[in-house]
C-alpha atoms as a PDB file:
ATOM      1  CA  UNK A   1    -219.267  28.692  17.970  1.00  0.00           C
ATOM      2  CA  UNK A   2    -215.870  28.850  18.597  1.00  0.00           C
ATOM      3  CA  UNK A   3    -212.887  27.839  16.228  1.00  0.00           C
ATOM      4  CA  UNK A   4    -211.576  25.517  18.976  1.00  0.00           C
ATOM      5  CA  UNK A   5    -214.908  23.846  19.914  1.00  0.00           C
ATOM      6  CA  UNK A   6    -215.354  23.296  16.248  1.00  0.00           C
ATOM      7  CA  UNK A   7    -212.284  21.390  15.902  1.00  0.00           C
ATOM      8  CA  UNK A   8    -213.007  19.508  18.992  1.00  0.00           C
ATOM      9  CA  UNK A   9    -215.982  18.540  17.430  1.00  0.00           C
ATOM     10  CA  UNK A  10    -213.933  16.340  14.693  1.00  0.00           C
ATOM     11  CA  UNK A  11    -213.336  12.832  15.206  1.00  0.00           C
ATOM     12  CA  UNK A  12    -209.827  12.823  14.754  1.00  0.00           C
ATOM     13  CA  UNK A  13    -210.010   8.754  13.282  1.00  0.00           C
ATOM     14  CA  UNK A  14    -205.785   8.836  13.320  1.00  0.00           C
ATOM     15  CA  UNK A  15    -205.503   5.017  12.274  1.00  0.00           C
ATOM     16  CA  UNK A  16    -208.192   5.118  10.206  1.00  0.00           C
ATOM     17  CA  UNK A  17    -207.512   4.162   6.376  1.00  0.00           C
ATOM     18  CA  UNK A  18    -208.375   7.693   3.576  1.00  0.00           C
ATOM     19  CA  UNK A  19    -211.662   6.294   2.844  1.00  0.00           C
ATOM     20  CA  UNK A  20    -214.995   8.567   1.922  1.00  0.00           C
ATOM     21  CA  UNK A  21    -216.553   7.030   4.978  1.00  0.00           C
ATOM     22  CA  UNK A  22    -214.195   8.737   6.898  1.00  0.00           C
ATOM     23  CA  UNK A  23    -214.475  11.953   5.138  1.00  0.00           C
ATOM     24  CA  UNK A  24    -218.390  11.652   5.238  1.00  0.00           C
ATOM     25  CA  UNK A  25    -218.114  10.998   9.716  1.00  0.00           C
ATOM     26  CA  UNK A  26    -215.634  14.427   9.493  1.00  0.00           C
ATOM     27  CA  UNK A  27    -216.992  17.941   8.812  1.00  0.00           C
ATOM     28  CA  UNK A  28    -213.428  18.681   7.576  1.00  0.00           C
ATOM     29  CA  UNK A  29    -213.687  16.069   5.011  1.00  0.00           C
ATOM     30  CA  UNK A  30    -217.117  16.307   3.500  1.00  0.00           C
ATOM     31  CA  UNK A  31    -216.595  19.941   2.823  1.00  0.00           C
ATOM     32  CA  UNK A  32    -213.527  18.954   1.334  1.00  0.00           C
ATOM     33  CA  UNK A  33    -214.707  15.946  -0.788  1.00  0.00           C
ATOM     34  CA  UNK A  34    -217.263  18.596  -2.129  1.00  0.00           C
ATOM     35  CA  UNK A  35    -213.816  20.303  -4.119  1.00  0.00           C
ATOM     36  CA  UNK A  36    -213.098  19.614  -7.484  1.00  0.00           C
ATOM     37  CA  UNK A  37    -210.449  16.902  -7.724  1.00  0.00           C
ATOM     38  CA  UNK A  38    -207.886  19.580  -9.236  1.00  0.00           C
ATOM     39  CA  UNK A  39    -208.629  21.954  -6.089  1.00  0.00           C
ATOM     40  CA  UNK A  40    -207.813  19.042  -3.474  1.00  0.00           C
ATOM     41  CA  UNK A  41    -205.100  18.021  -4.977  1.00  0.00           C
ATOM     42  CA  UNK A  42    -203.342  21.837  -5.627  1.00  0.00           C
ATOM     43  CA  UNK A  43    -204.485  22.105  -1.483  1.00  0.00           C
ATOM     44  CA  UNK A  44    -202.445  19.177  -0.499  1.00  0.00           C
ATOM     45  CA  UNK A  45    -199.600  20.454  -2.805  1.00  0.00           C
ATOM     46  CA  UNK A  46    -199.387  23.757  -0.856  1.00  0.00           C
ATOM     47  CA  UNK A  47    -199.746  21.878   2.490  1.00  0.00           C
ATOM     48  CA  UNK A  48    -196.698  19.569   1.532  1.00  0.00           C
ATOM     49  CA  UNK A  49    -194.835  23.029   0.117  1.00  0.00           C
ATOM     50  CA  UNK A  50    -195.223  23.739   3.870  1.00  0.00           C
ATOM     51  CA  UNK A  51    -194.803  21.142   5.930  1.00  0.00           C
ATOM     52  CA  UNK A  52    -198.050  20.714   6.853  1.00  0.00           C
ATOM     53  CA  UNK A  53    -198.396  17.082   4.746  1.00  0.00           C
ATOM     54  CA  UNK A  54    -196.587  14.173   3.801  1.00  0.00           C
ATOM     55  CA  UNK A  55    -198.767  11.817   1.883  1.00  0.00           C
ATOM     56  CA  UNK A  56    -199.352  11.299  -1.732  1.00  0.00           C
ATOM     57  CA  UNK A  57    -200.967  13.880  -3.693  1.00  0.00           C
ATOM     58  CA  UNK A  58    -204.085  11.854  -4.410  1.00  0.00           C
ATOM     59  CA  UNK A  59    -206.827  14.704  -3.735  1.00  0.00           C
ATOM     60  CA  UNK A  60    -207.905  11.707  -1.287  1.00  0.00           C
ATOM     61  CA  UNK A  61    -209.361  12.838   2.107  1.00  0.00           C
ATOM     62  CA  UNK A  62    -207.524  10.949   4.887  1.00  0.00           C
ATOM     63  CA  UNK A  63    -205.628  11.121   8.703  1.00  0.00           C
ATOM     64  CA  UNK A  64    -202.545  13.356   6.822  1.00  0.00           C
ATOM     65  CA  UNK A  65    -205.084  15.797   4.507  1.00  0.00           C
ATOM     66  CA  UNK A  66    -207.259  16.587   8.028  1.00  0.00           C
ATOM     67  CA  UNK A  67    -204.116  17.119  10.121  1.00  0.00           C
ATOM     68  CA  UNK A  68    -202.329  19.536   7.454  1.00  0.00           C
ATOM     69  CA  UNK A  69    -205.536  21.315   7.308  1.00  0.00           C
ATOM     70  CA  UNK A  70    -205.938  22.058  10.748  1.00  0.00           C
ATOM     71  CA  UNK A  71    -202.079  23.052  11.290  1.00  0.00           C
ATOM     72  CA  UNK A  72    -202.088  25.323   8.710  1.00  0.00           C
ATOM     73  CA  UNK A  73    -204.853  26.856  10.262  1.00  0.00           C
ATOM     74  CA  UNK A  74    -203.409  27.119  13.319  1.00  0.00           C
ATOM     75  CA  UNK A  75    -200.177  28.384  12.044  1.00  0.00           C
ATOM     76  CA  UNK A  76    -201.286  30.929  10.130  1.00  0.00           C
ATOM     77  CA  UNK A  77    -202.831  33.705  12.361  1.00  0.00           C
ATOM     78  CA  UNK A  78    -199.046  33.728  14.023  1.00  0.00           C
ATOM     79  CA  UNK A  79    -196.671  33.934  11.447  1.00  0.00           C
ATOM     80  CA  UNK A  80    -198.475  36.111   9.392  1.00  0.00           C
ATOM     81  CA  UNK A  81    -199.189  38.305  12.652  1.00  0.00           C
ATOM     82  CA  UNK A  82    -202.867  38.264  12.450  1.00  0.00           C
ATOM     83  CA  UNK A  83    -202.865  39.109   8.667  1.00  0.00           C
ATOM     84  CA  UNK A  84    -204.767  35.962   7.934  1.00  0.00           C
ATOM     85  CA  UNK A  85    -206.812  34.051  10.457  1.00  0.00           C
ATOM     86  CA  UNK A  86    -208.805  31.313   9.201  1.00  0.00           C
ATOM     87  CA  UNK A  87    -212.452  30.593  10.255  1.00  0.00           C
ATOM     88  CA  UNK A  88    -212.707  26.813  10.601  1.00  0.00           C
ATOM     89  CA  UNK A  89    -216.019  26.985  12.972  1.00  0.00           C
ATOM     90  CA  UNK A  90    -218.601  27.247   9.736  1.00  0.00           C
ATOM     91  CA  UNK A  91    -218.949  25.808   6.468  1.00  0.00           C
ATOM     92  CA  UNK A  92    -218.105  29.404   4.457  1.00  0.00           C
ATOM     93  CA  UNK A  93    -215.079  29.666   6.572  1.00  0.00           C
ATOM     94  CA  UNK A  94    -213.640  26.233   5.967  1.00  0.00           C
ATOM     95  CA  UNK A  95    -214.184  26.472   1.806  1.00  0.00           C
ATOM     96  CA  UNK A  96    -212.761  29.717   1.837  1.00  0.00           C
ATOM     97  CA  UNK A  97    -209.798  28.299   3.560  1.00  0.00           C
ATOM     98  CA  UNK A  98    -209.102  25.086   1.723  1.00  0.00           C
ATOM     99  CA  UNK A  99    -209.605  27.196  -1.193  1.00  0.00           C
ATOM    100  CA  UNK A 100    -207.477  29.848  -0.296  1.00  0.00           C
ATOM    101  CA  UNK A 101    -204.648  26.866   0.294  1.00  0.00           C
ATOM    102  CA  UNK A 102    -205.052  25.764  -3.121  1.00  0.00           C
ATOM    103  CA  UNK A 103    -204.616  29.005  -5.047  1.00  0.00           C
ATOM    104  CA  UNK A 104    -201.409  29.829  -3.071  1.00  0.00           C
ATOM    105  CA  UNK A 105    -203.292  32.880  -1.327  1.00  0.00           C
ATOM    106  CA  UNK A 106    -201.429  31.726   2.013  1.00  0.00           C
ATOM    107  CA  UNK A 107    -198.038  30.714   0.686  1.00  0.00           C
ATOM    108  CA  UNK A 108    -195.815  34.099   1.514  1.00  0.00           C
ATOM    109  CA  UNK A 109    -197.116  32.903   5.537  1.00  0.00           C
ATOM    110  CA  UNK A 110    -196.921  28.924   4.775  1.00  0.00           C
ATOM    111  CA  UNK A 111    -193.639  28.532   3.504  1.00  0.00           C
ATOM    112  CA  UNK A 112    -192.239  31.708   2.500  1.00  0.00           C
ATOM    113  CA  UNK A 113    -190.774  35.056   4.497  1.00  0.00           C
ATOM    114  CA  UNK A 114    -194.345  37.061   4.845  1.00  0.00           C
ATOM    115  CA  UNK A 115    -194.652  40.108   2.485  1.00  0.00           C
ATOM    116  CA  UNK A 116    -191.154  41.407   2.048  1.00  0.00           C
ATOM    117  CA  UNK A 117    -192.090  45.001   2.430  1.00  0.00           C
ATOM    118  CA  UNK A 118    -193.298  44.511   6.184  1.00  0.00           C
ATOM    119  CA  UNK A 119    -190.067  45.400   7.815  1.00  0.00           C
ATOM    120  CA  UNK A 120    -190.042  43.610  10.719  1.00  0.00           C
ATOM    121  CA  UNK A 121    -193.036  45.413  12.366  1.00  0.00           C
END
């Protein structure tokens, strides 16, 4: 399945309040919920570092959490210049991701200048 048709998939629940139901009626958010607190909380860090998210830090699955996630995702692949291209359409793919996010493994293409040895190529 495709990345895109995964994502349409998700019931994007915009007014919806952070709740577990919502995380259990979105893909997104049970894998998510499944992280230890620490490693939700460190991925919503690095999506705030970036832009990507503007709520608390509350390792809380909600409307901001799900939309970082997926712009991140979709960022990615372009300003890193298809160095990193995350695989949101299966449940491997997503963990490695929000993982990924929460050790910094993304941050040189999140928020900083890419690896400063690629010269511009």
């Amino acid at each position: 399945m495709q990345r895109r048709h995964f994502l349409a998939m998700i019931p994007f629940g915009l007014g919806l309040a952070a709740t577990g139901a919502m995380a259990q009626d979105d893909p997104l958010g049970v894998i998510f919920m499944q992280l230890p607190a620490k490693t939700r909380r460190d991925l919503q860090e690095e999506l705030s570092f970036g832009g990507f998210y503007q709520g608390a830090l509350d390792a809380a699955w909600g409307p901001g959490t799900r939309r970082g996630v997926i712009e991140a995702a979709q960022f990615l692949p372009q300003n890193s210049r298809g160095r990193v291209q995350p695989d949101l359409s299966h449940v491997r793919g997503v963990q490695t991701f929000m993982t990924g996010l929460a050790r910094k493994e993304y941050s040189a293409w999140l928020y900083g200048e890419g690896e400063e040895n690629d010269m511009g190529q």
